[in-house]
Protein backbone atom coordinates (compact mmCIF):
# COMPACT_ATOMS: atom_id res chain seq x y z
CA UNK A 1 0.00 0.00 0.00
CA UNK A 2 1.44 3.60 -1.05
CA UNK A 3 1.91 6.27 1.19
CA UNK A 4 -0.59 8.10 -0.72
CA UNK A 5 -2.95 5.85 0.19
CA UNK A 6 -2.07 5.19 4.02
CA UNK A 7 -2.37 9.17 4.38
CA UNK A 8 -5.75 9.28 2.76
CA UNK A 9 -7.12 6.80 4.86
CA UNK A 10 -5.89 7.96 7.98
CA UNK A 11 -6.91 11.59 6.95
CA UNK A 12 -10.41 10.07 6.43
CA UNK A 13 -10.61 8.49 9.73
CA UNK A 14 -9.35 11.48 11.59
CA UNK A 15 -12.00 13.61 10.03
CA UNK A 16 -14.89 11.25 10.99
CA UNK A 17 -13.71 11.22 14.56
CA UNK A 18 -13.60 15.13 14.57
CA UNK A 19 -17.26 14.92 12.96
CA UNK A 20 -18.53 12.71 15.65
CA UNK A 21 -16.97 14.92 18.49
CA UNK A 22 -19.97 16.75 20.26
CA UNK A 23 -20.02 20.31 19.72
CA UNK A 24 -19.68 21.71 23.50
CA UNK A 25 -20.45 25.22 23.03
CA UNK A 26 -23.70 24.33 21.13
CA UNK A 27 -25.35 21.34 23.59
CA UNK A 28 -24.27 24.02 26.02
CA UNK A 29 -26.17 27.23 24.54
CA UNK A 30 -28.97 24.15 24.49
CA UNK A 31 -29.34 23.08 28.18
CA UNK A 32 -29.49 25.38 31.61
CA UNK A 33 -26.19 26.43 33.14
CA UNK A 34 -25.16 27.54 37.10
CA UNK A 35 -21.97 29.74 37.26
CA UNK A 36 -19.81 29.61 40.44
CA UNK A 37 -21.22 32.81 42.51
CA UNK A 38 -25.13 30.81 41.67
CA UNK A 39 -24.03 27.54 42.43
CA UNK A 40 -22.28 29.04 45.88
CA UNK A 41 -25.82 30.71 46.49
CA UNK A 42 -27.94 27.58 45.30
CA UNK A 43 -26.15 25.76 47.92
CA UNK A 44 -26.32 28.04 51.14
CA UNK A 45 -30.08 28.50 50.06
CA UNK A 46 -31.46 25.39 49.36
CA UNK A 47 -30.14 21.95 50.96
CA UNK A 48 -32.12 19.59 49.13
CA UNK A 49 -29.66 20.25 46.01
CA UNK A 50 -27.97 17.28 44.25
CA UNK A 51 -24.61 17.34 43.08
CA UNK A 52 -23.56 15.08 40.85
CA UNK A 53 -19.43 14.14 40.16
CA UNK A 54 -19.52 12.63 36.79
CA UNK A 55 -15.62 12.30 36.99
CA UNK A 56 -14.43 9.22 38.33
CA UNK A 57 -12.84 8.66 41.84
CA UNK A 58 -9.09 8.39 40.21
CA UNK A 59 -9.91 11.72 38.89
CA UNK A 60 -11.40 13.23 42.12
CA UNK A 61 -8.11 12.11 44.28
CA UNK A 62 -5.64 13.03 41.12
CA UNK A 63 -7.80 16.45 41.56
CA UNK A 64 -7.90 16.91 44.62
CA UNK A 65 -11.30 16.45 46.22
CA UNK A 66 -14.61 17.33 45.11
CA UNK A 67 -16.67 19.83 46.09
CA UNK A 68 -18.07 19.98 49.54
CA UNK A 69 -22.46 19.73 49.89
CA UNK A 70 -24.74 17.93 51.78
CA UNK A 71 -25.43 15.60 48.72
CA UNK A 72 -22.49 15.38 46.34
CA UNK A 73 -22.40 12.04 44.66
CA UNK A 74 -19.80 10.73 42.44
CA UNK A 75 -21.06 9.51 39.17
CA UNK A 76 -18.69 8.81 36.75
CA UNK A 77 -20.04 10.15 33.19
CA UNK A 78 -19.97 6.35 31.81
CA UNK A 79 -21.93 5.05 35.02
CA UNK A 80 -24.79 8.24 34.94
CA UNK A 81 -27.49 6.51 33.10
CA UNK A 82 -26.99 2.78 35.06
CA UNK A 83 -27.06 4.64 38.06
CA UNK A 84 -28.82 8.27 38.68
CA UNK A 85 -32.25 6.49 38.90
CA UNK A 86 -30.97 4.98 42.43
CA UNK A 87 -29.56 8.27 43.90
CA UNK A 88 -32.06 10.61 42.58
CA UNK A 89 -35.24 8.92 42.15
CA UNK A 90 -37.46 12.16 42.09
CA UNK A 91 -37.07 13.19 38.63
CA UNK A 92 -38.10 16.89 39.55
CA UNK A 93 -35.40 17.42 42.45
CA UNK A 94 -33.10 19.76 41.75
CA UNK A 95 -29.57 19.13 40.27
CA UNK A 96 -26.15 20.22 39.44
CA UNK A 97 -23.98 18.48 37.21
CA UNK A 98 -19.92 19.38 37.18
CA UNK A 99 -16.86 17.35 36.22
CA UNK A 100 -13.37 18.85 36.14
CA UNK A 101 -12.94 21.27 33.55
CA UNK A 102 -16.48 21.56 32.49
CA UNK A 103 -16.39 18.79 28.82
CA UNK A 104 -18.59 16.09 30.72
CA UNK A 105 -20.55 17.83 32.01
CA UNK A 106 -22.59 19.13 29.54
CA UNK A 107 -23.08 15.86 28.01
CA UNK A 108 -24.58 14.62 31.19
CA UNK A 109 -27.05 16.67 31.96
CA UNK A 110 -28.00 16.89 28.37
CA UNK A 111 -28.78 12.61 29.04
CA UNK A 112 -30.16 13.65 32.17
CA UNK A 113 -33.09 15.93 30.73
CA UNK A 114 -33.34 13.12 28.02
CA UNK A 115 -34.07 10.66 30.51
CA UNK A 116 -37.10 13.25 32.16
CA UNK A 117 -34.77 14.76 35.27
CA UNK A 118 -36.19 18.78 34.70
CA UNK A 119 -34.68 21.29 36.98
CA UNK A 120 -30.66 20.04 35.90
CA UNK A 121 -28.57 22.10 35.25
CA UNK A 122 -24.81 22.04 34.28
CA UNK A 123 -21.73 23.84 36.31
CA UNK A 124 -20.12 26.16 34.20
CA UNK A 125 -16.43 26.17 36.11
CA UNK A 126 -16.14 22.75 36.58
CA UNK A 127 -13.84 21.70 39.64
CA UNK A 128 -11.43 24.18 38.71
CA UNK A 129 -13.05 27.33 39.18
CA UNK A 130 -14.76 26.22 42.33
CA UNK A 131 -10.75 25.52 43.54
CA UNK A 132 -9.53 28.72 42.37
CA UNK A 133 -12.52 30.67 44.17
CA UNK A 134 -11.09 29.39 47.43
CA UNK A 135 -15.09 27.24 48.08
CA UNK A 136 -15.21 24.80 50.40
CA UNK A 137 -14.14 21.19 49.14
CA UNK A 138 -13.98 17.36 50.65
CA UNK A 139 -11.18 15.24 49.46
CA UNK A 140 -11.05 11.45 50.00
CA UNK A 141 -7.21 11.85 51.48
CA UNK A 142 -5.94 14.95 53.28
CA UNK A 143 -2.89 13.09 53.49
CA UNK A 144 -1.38 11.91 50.12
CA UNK A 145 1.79 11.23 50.91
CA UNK A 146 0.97 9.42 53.63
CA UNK A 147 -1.05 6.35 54.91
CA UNK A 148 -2.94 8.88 57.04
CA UNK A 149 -6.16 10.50 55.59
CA UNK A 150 -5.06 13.30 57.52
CA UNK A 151 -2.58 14.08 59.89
CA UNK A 152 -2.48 14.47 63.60
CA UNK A 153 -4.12 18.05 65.27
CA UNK A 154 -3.30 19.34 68.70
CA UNK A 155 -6.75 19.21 70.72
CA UNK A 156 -5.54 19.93 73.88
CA UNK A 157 -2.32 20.23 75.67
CA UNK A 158 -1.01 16.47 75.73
CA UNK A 159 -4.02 15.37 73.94
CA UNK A 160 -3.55 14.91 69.82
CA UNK A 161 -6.06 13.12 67.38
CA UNK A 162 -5.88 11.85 63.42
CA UNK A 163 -9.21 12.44 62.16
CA UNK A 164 -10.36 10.07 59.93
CA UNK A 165 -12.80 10.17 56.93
CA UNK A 166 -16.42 10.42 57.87
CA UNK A 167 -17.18 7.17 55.34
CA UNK A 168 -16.95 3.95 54.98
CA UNK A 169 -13.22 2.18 55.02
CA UNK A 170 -11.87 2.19 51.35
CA UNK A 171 -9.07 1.57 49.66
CA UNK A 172 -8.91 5.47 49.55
CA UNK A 173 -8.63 6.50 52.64
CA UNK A 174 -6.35 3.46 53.69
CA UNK A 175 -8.97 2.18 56.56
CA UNK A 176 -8.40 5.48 58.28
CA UNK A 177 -12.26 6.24 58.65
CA UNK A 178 -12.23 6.32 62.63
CA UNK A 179 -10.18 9.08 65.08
CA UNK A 180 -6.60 7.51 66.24
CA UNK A 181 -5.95 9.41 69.31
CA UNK A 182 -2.98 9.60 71.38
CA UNK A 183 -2.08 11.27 75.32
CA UNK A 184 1.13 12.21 75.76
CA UNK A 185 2.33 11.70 79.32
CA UNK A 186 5.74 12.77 81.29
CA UNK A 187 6.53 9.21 80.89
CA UNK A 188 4.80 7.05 78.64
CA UNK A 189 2.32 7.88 75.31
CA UNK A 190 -1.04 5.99 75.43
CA UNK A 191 -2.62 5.38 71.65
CA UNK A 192 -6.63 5.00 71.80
CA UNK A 193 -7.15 2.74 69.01
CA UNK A 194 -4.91 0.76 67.11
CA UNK A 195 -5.83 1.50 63.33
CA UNK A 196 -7.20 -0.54 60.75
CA UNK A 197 -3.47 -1.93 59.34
CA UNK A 198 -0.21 -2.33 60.34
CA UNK A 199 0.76 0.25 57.54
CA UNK A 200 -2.06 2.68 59.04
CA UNK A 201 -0.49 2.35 62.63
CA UNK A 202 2.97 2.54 61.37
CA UNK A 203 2.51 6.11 59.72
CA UNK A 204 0.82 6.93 63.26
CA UNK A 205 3.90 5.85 65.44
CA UNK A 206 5.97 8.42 62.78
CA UNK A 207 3.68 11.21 63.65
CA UNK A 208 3.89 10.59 67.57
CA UNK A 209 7.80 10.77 67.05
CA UNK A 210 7.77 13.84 65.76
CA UNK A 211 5.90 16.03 68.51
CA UNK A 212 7.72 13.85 71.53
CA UNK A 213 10.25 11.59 72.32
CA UNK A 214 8.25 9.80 75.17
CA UNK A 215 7.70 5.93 74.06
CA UNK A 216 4.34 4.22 73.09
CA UNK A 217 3.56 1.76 76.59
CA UNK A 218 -0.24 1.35 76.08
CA UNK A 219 -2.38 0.44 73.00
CA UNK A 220 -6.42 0.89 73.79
CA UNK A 221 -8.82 -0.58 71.37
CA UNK A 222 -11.77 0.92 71.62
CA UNK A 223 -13.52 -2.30 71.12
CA UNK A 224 -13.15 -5.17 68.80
CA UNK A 225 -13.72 -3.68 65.28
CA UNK A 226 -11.05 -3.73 62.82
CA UNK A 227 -10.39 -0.59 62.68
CA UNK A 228 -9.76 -0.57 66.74
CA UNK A 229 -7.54 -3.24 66.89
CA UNK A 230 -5.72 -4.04 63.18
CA UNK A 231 -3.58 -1.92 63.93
CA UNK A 232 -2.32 -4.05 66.72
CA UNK A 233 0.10 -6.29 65.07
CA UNK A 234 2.33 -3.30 64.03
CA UNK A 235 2.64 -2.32 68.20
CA UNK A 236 3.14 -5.76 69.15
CA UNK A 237 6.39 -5.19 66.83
CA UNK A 238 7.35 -2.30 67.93
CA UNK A 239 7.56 -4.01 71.85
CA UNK A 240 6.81 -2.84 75.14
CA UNK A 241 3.36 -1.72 74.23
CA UNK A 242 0.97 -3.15 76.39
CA UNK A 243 -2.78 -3.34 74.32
CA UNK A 244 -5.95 -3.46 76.65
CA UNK A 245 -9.28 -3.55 75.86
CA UNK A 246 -12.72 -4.54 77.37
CA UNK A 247 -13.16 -7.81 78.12
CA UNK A 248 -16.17 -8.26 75.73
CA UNK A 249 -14.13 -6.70 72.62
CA UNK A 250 -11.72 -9.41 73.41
CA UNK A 251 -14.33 -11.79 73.12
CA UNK A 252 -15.47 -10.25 70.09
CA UNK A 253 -12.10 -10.34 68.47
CA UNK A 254 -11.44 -14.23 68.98
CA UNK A 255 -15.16 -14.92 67.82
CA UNK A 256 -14.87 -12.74 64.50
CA UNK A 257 -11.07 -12.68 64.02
CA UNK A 258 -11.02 -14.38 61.02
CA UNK A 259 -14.07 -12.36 59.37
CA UNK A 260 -12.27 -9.07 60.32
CA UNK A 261 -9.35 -9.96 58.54
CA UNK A 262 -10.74 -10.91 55.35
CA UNK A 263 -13.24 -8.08 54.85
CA UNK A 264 -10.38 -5.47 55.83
CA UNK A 265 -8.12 -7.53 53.35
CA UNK A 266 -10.72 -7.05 50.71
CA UNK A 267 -10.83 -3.66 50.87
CA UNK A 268 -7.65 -2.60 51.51
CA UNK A 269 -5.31 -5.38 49.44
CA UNK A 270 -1.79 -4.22 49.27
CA UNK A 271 -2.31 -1.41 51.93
CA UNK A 272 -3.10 -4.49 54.03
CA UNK A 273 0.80 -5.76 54.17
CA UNK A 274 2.09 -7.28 57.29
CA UNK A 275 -1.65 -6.71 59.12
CA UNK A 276 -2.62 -9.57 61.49
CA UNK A 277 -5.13 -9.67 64.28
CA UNK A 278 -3.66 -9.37 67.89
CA UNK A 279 -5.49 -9.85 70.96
CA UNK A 280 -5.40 -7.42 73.88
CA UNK A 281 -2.96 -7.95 76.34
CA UNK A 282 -4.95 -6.95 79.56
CA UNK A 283 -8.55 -6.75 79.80
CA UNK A 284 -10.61 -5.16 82.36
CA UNK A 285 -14.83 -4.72 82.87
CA UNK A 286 -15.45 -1.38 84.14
CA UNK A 287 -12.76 1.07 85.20
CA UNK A 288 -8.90 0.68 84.44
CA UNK A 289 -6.44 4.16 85.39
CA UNK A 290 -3.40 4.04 83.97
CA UNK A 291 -0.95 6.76 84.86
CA UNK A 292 0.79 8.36 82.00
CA UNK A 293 3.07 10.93 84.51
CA UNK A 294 1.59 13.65 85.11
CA UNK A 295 -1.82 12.54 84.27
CA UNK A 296 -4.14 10.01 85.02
CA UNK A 297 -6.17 8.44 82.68
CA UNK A 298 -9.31 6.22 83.21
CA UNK A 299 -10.43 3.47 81.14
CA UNK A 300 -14.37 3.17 80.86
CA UNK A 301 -17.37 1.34 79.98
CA UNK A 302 -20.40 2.47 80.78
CA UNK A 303 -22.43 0.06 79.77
CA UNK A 304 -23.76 -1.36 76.40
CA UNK A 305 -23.93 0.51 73.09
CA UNK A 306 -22.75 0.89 69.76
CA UNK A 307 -20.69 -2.79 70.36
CA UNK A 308 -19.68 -4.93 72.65
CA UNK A 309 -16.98 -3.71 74.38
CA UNK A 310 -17.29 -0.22 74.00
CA UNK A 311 -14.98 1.90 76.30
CA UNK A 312 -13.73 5.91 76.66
CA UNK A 313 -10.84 7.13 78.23
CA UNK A 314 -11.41 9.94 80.00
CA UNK A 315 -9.12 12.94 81.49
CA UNK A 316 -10.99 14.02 84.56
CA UNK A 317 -8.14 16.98 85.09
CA UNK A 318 -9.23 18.65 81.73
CA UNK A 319 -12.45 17.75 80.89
CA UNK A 320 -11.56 15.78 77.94
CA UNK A 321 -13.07 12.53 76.98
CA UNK A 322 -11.80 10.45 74.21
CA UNK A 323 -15.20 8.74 73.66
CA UNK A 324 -15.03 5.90 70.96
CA UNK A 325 -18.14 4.69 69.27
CA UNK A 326 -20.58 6.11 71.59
CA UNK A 327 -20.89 9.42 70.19
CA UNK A 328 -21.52 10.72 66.70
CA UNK A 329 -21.79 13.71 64.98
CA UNK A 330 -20.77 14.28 61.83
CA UNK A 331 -21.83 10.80 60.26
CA UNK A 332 -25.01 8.96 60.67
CA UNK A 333 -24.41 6.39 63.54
CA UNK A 334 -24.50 2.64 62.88
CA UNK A 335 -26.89 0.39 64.26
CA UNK A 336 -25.01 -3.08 64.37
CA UNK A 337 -26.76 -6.57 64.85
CA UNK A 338 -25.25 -6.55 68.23
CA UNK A 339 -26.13 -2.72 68.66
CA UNK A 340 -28.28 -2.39 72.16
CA UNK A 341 -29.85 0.91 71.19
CA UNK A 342 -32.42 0.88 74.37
CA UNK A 343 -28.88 0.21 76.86
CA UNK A 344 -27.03 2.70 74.82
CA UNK A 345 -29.45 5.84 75.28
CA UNK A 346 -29.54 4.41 79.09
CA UNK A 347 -25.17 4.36 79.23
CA UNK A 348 -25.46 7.75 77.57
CA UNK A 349 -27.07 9.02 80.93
CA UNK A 350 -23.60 8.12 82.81
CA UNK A 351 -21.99 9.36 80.02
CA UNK A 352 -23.24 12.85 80.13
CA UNK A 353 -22.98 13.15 83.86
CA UNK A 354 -19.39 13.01 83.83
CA UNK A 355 -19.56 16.37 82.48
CA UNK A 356 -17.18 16.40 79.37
CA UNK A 357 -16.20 19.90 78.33
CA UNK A 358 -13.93 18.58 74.84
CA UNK A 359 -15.42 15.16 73.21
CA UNK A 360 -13.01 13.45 70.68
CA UNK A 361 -15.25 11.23 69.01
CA UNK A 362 -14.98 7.64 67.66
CA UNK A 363 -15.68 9.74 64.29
CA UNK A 364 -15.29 13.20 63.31
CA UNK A 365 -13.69 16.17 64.87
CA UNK A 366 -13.34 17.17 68.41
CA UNK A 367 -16.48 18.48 69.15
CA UNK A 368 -18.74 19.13 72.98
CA UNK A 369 -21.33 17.34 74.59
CA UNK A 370 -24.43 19.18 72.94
CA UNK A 371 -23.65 18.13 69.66
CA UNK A 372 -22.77 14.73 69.98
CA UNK A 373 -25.83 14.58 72.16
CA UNK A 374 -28.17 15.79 69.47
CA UNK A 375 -26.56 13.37 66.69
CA UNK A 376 -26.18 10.75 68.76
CA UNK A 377 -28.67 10.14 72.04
CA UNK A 378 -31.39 11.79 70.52
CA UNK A 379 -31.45 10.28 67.35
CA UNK A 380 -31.75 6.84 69.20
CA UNK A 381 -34.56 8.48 71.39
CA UNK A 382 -36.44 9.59 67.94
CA UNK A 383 -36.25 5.70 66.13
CA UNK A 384 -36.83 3.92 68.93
CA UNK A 385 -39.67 6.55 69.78
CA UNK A 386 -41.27 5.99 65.99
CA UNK A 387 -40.70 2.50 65.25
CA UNK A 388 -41.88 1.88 68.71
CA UNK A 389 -45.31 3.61 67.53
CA UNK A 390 -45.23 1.14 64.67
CA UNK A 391 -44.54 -1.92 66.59
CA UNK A 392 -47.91 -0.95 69.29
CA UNK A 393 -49.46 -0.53 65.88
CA UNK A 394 -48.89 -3.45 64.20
CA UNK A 395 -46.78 -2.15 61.50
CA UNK A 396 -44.17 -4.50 59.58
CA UNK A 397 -40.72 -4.28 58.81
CA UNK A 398 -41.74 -2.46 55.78
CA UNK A 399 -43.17 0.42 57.93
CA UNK A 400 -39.47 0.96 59.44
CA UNK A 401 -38.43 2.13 56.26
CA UNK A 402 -40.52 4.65 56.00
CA UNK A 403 -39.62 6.85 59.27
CA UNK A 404 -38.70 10.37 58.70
CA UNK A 405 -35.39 10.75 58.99
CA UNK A 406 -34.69 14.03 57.10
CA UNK A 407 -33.34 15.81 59.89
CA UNK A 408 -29.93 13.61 59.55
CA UNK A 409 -29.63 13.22 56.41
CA UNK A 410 -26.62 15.96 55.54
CA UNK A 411 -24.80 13.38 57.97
CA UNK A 412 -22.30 11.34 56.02
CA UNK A 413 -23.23 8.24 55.28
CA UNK A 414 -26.78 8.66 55.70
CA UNK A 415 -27.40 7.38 52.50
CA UNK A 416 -25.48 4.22 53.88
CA UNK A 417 -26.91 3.14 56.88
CA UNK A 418 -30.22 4.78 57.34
CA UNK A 419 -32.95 2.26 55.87
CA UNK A 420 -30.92 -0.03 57.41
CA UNK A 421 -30.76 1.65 61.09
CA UNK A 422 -34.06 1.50 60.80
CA UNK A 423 -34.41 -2.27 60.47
CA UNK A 424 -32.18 -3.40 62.91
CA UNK A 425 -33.79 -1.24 65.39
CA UNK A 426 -37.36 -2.46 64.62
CA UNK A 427 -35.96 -6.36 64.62
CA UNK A 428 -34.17 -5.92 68.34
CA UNK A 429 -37.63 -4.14 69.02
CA UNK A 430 -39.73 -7.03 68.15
CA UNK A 431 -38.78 -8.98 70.98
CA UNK A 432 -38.05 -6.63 73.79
């Protein structure tokens, strides 16, 4: 075959693929847009407002983040019409659509009004201009270059905490999605939870180096989830930590040791190297004080909750309470099979009365007792109120489903674990 002819063929191709590009600027002219300063007021004024990602999660992490609302879904452009129909099922709610640099975009939300969605409309900046206006923005990994998703703040004056990602544990964020806390003593550093890998803990026990030179002597899981106690086999290592927990987490972690491991391995895969489960050294029931030097710290459980062997430690001198999975705020709390959400609202009474001023949480930022109390106790109060009316009824299962829960749904992971809060509570319900 001549050149002449390989040229005129590829020329041919070429142009067909140029023909069949979509012509932006006109399916743009053709559908509603939003600009940054009307997005910006769309979303202070009205919190029922959908935004949909259609970039992928590669992209989003590559990026950056994505940008920060109540209900921003990622939706890559390839996924939207397989999908959107599960996120958004009322096809008159109102939605955004952005990607990074604004070429997606438009495409989607032209499919979207094809496929009957009417008040879409498409974000003009894209990604980029909502970064370069200095807007607010979540990110699946405040910590890139690190096995963190984000590094260790100063809460109080020997008290220091890694927030983790208000979400389920991905690959993403490493298996950092709970807080990994640490006291620093005159003679000894206590960690509150062990991490959910060896890597994870690892990366930790860097961190603590840096801000003092006092050793690691005690390792507290919180109770026996993975992401309490995973961690463990990087301390055991290390040497001279001693790990304590409850005496029911303990239980908990020889019962479902095997079923930790291989859902954390799952998600994690090579982030998961060297991780084993380790069981605590010392266990205890109700109270343990350990003294740090200088400080005192006391081990509690106040009685059943969010799991079994849910404990606290608490710094009477300050105020400060390092609370573990019995308080919530910034993400919907979990009802577990093994949840007792009747004894938890009755161990939050002993909880409050020790009169916390600073509450590190088992997720989210350091927060006080109001707000935990409102996202946490009195959310249990409401379902168990509700489905309680249902049960004296005669309602079903079905009739769960369908309590209000609006008020919590900007929470993360509402969209996660509400329906099914709501089923586990009207199941234990059933037979109380």
């Amino acid at each position: 075959m001549s050149i002449r002819v390989v040229v005129l063929i590829l020329s041919f191709l070429f142009a067909g693929v140029a023909s069949a590009a979509p012509d932006l600027d006109k399916i743009r002219a053709s559908i509603p847009n939003i600009d940054t300063a009307g997005l910006k007021a769309e979303m202070d004024a009205n919190e029922n407002l959908y935004l949909i990602d259609v970039r992928t999660v590669r992209e989003t992490n590559i990026m950056g983040g994505s940008i920060k609302a109540k209900r921003n879904i990622i939706m890559p452009r390839g996924w939207l019409e397989f999908r959107i129909e599960d996120a958004v099922k009322d096809k008159n709610a109102p939605i955004v659509v952005y990607c990074g640099t604004e070429r997606r975009s438009p495409l989607a939300v032209q499919t979207l009004i094809k496929m009957g969605y009417t008040n879409v409309r498409n974000y003009t900046g894209g990604y980029e201009e909502w970064i370069k206006a200095g807007l607010p923005i979540t990110t699946r990994d405040k910590a890139p270059n690190n096995f963190l998703y984000s590094m260790p703040i100063q809460v109080s004056d020997r008290v220091w905490s890694a927030i983790g990602e208000t979400a389920p544990s991905t690959y993403e964020n490493g298996g950092h999605n709970n807080n990994l806390s640490f006291i620093i003593g005159d003679d000894a550093v206590m960690v509150f939870n062990g991490g959910g890998s060896y890597l994870l803990a690892q990366s930790l026990h860097i961190e603590i180096k840096k801000i003092t030179d006092k050793p690691v002597k005690y390792l507290v899981y919180e109770n026996g989830q993975g992401h309490a106690s995973l961690g463990g086999s990087y301390w055991k290592q290390v040497g001279g930590v001693e790990i304590i927990a409850h005496k029911d987490a303990a239980e908990e972690i020889r019962n479902r040791k095997e079923q930790i491991l291989d859902s954390a391995q799952r998600r994690l895969r090579d982030k998961f190297f060297a991780t084993q489960m380790v069981e605590p050294d010392v266990t205890f029931e109700d109270k343990k004080v350990v003294d740090l030097g200088g400080i005192k710290v006391e081990l509690l459980n106040l009685g059943a909750a969010h799991s079994p062997g849910d404990i606290m430690a608490w710094l009477p001198a300050t105020k400060l309470v390092i609370s573990g999975d019995i308080a919530f705020h910034e993400r919907l709390l979990p009802v577990f099979e093994n949840s007792q959400s009747g004894e938890w609202i009755k161990s939050w009474d002993k909880f409050e009365a020790l009169g916390a001023k600073i509450v590190i949480p088992g997720h989210g930022g350091p927060t006080t007792m109001p707000v935990v109390r409102k996202y946490t106790r009195d959310y249990l109060v409401y379902m168990r109120g509700e489905i309680g009316k249902i049960i004296e009824n005669g309602g079903e299962l079905g009739d769960a489903y369908k309590v209000d829960q609006s008020a919590y749904e900007h929470l993360d992971t509402f969209e996660e674990l509400a329906l099914r809060n709501a089923a586990r509570i009207f199941q234990a319900m059933e037979f109380e």
